[in-house]
PDB file of N, CA and C in Angstrom:
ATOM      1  N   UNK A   1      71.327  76.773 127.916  1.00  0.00           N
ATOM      2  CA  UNK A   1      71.052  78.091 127.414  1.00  0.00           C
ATOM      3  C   UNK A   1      72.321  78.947 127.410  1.00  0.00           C
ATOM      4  N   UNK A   2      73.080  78.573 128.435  1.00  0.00           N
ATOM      5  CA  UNK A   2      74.431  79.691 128.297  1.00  0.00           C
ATOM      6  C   UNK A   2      75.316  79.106 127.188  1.00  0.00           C
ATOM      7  N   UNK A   3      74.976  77.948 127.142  1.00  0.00           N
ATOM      8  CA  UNK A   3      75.906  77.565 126.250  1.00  0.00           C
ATOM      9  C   UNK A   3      75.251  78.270 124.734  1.00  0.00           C
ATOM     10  N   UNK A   4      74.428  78.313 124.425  1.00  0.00           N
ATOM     11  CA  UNK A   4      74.012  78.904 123.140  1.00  0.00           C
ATOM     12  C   UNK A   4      74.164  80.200 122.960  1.00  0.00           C
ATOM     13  N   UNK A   5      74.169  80.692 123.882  1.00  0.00           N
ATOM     14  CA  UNK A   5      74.550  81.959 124.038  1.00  0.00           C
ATOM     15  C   UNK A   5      76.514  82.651 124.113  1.00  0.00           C
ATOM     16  N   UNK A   6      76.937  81.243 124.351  1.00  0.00           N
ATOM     17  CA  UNK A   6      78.560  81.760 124.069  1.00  0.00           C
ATOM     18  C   UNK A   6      78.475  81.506 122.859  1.00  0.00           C
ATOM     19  N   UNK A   7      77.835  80.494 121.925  1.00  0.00           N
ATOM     20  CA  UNK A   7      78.192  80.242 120.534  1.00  0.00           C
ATOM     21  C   UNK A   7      77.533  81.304 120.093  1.00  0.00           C
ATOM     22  N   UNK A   8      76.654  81.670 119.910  1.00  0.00           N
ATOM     23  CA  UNK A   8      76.137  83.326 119.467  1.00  0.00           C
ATOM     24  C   UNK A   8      77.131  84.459 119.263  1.00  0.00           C
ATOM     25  N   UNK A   9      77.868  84.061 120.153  1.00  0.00           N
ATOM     26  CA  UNK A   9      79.126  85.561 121.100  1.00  0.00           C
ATOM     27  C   UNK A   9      80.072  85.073 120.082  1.00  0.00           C
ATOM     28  N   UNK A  10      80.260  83.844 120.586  1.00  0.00           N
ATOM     29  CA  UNK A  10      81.494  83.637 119.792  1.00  0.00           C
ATOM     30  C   UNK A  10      81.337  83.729 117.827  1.00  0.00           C
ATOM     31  N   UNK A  11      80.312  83.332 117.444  1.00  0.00           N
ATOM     32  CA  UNK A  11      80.198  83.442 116.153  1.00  0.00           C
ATOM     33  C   UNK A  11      80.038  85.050 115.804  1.00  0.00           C
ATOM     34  N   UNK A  12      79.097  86.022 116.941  1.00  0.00           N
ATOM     35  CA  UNK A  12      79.328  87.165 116.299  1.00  0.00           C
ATOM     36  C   UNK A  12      80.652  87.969 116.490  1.00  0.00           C
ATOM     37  N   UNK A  13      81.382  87.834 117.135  1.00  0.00           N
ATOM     38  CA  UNK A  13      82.542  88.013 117.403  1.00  0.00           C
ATOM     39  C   UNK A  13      83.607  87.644 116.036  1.00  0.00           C
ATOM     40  N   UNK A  14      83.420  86.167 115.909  1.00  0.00           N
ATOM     41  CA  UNK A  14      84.178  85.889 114.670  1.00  0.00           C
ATOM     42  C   UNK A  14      84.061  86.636 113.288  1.00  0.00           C
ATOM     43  N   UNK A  15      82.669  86.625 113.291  1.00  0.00           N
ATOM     44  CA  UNK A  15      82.418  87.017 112.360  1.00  0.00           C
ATOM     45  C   UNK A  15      82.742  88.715 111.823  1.00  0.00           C
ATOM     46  N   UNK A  16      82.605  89.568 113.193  1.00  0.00           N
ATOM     47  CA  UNK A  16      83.425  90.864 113.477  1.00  0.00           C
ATOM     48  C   UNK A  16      84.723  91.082 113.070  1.00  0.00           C
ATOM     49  N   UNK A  17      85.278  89.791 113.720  1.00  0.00           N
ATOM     50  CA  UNK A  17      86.816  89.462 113.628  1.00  0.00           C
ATOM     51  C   UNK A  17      87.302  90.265 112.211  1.00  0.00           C
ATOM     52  N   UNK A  18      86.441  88.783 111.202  1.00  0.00           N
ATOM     53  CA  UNK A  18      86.388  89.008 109.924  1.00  0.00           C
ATOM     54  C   UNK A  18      86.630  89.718 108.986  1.00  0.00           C
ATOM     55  N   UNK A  19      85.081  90.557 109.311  1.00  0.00           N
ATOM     56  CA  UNK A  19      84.860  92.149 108.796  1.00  0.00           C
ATOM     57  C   UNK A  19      85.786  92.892 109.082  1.00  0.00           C
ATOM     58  N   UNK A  20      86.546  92.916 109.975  1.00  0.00           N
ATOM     59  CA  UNK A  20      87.856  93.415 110.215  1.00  0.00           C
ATOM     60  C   UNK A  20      89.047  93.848 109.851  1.00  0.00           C
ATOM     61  N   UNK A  21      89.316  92.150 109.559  1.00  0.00           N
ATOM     62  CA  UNK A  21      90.083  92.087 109.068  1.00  0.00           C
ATOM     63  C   UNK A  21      90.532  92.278 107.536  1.00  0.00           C
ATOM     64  N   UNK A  22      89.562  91.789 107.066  1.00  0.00           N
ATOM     65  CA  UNK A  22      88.945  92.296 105.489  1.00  0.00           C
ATOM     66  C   UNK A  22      88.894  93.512 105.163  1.00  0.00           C
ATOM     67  N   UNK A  23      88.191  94.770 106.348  1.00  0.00           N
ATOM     68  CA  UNK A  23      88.180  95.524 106.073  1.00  0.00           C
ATOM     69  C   UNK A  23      89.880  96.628 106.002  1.00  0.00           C
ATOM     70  N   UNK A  24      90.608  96.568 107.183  1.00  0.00           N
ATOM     71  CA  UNK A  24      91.910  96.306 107.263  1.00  0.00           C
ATOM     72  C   UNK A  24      93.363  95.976 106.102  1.00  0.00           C
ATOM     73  N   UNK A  25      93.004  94.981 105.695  1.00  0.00           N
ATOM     74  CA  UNK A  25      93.625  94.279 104.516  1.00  0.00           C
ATOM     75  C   UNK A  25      93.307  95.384 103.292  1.00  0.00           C
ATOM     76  N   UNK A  26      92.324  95.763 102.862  1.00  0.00           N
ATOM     77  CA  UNK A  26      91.738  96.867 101.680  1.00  0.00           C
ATOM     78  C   UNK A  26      92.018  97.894 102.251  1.00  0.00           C
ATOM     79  N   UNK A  27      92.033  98.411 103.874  1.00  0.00           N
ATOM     80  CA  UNK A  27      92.835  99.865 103.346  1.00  0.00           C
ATOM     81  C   UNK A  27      94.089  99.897 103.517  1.00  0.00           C
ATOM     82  N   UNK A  28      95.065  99.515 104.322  1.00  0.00           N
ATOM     83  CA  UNK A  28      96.614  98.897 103.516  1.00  0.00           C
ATOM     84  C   UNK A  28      96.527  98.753 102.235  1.00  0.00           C
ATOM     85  N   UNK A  29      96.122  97.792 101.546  1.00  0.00           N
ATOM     86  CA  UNK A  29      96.310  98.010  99.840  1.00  0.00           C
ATOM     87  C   UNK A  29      96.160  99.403  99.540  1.00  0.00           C
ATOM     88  N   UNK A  30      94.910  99.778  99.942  1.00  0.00           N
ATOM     89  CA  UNK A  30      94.871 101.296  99.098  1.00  0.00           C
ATOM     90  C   UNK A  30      95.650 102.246  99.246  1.00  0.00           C
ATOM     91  N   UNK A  31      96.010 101.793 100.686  1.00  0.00           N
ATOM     92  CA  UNK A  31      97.033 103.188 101.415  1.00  0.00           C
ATOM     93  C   UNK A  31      98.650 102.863 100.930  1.00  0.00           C
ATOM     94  N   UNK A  32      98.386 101.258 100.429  1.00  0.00           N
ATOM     95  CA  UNK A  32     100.037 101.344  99.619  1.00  0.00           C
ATOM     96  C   UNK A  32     100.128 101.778  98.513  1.00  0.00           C
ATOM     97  N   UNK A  33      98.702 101.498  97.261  1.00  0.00           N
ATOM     98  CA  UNK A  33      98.736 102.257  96.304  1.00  0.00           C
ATOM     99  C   UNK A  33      98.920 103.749  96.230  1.00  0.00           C
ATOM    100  N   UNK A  34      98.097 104.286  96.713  1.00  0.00           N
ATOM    101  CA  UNK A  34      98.519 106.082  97.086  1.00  0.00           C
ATOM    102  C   UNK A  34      99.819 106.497  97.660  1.00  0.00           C
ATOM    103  N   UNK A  35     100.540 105.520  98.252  1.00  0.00           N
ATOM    104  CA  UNK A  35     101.756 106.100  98.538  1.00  0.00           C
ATOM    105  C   UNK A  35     102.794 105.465  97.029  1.00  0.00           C
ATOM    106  N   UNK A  36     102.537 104.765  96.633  1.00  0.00           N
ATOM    107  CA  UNK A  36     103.154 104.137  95.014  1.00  0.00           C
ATOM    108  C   UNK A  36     102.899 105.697  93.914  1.00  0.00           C
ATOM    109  N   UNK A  37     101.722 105.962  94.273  1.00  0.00           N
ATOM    110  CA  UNK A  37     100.763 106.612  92.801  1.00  0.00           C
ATOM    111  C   UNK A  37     101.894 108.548  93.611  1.00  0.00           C
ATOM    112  N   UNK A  38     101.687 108.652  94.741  1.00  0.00           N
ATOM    113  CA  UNK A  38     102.896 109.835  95.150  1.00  0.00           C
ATOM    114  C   UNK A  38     104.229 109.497  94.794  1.00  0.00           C
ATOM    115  N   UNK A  39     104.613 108.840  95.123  1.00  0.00           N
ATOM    116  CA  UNK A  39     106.204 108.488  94.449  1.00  0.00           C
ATOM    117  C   UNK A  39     106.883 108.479  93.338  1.00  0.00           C
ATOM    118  N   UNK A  40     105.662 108.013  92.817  1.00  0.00           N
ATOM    119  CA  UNK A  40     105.479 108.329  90.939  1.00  0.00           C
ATOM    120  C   UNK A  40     105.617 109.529  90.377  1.00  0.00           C
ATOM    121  N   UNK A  41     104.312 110.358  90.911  1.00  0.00           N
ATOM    122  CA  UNK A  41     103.801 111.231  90.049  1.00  0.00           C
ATOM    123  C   UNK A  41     105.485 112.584  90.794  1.00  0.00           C
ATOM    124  N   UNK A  42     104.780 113.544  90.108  1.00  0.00           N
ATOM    125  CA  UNK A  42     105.851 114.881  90.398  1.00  0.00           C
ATOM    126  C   UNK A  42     104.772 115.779  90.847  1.00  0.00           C
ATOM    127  N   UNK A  43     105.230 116.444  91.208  1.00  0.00           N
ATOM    128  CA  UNK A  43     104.249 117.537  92.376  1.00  0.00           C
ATOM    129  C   UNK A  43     104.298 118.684  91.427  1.00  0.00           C
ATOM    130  N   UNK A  44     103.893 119.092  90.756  1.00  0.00           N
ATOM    131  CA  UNK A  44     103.245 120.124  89.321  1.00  0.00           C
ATOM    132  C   UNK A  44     103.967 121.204  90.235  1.00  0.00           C
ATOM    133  N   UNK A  45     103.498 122.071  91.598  1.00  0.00           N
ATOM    134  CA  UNK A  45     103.902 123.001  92.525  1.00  0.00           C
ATOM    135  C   UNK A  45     104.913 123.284  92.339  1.00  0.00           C
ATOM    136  N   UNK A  46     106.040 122.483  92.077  1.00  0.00           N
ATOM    137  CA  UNK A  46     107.495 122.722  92.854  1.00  0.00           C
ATOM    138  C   UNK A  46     108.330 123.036  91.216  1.00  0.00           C
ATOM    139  N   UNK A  47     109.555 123.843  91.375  1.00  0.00           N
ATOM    140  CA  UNK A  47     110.003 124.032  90.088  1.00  0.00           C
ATOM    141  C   UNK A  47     111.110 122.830  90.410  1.00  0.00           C
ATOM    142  N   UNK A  48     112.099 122.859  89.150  1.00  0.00           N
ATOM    143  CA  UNK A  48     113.186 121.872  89.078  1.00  0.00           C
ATOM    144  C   UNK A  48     113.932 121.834  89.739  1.00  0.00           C
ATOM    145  N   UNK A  49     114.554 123.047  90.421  1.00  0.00           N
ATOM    146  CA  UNK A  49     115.029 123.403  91.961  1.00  0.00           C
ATOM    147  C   UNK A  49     114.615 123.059  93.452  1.00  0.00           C
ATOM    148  N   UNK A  50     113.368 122.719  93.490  1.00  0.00           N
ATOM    149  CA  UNK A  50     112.734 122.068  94.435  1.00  0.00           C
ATOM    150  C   UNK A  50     112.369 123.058  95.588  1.00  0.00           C
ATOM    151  N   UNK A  51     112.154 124.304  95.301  1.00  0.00           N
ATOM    152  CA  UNK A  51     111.615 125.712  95.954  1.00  0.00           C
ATOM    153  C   UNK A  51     110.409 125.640  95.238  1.00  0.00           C
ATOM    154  N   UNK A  52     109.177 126.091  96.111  1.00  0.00           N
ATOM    155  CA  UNK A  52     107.874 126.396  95.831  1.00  0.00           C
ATOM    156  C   UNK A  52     107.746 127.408  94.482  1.00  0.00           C
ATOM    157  N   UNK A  53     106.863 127.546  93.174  1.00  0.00           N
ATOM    158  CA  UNK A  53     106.835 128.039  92.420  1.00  0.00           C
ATOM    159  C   UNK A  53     105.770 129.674  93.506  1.00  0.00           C
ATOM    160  N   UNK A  54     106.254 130.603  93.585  1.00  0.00           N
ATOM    161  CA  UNK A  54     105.434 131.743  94.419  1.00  0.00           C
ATOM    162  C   UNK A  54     105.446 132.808  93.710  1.00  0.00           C
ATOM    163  N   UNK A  55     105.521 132.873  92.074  1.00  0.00           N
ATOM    164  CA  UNK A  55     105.756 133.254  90.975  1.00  0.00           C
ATOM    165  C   UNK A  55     106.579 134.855  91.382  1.00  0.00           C
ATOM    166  N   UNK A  56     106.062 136.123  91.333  1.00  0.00           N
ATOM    167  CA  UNK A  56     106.866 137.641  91.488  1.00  0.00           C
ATOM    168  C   UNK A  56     106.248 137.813  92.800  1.00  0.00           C
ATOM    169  N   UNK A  57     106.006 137.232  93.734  1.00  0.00           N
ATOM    170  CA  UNK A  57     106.068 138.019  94.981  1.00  0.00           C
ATOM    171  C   UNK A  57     107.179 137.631  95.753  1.00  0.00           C
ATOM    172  N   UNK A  58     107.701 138.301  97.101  1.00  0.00           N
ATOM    173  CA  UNK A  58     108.877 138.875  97.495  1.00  0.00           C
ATOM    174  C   UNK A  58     109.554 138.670  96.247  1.00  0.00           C
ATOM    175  N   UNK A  59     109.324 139.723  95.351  1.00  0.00           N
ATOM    176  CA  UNK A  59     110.674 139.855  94.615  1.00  0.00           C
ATOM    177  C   UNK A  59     110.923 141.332  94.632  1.00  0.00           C
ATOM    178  N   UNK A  60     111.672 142.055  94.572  1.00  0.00           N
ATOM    179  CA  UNK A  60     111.687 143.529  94.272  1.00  0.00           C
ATOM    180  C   UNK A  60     112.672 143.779  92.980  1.00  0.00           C
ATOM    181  N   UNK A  61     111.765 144.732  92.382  1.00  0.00           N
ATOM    182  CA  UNK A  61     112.063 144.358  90.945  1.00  0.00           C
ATOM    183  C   UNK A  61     112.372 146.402  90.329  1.00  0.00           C
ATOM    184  N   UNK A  62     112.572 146.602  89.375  1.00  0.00           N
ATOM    185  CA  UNK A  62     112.981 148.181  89.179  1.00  0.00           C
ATOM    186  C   UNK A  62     111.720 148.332  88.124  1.00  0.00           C
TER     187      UNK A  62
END
């Protein structure tokens, strides 16, 4: 009986393992795509100067 009971353990265990790892593996991919798909794109926010666009405020103007 104990013995059926480590193979139980051990198969749900493996099988955990698994799911794991699988699950693991897919968010690395995704989390490398999103850092690919940032690197790419341009941040709309920022002007060509690379200062925040904060359009006429602190400005003092006549």
């Amino acid at each position: 009986m104990a013995d059926e009971n480590d193979k139980s353990t051990r198969q749900a265990r493996s099988s955990r393992d698994d799911r794991l790892k699988s699950a693991l593996r897919e968010n690395l991919k995704r989390r490398k795509l999103q850092a690919r798909e940032r690197a790419a794109s341009t941040d709309p926010s920022q002007n060509d100067d690379g200062s925040l666009d904060e359009g006429t405020a602190g400005k003092t103007g006549v």
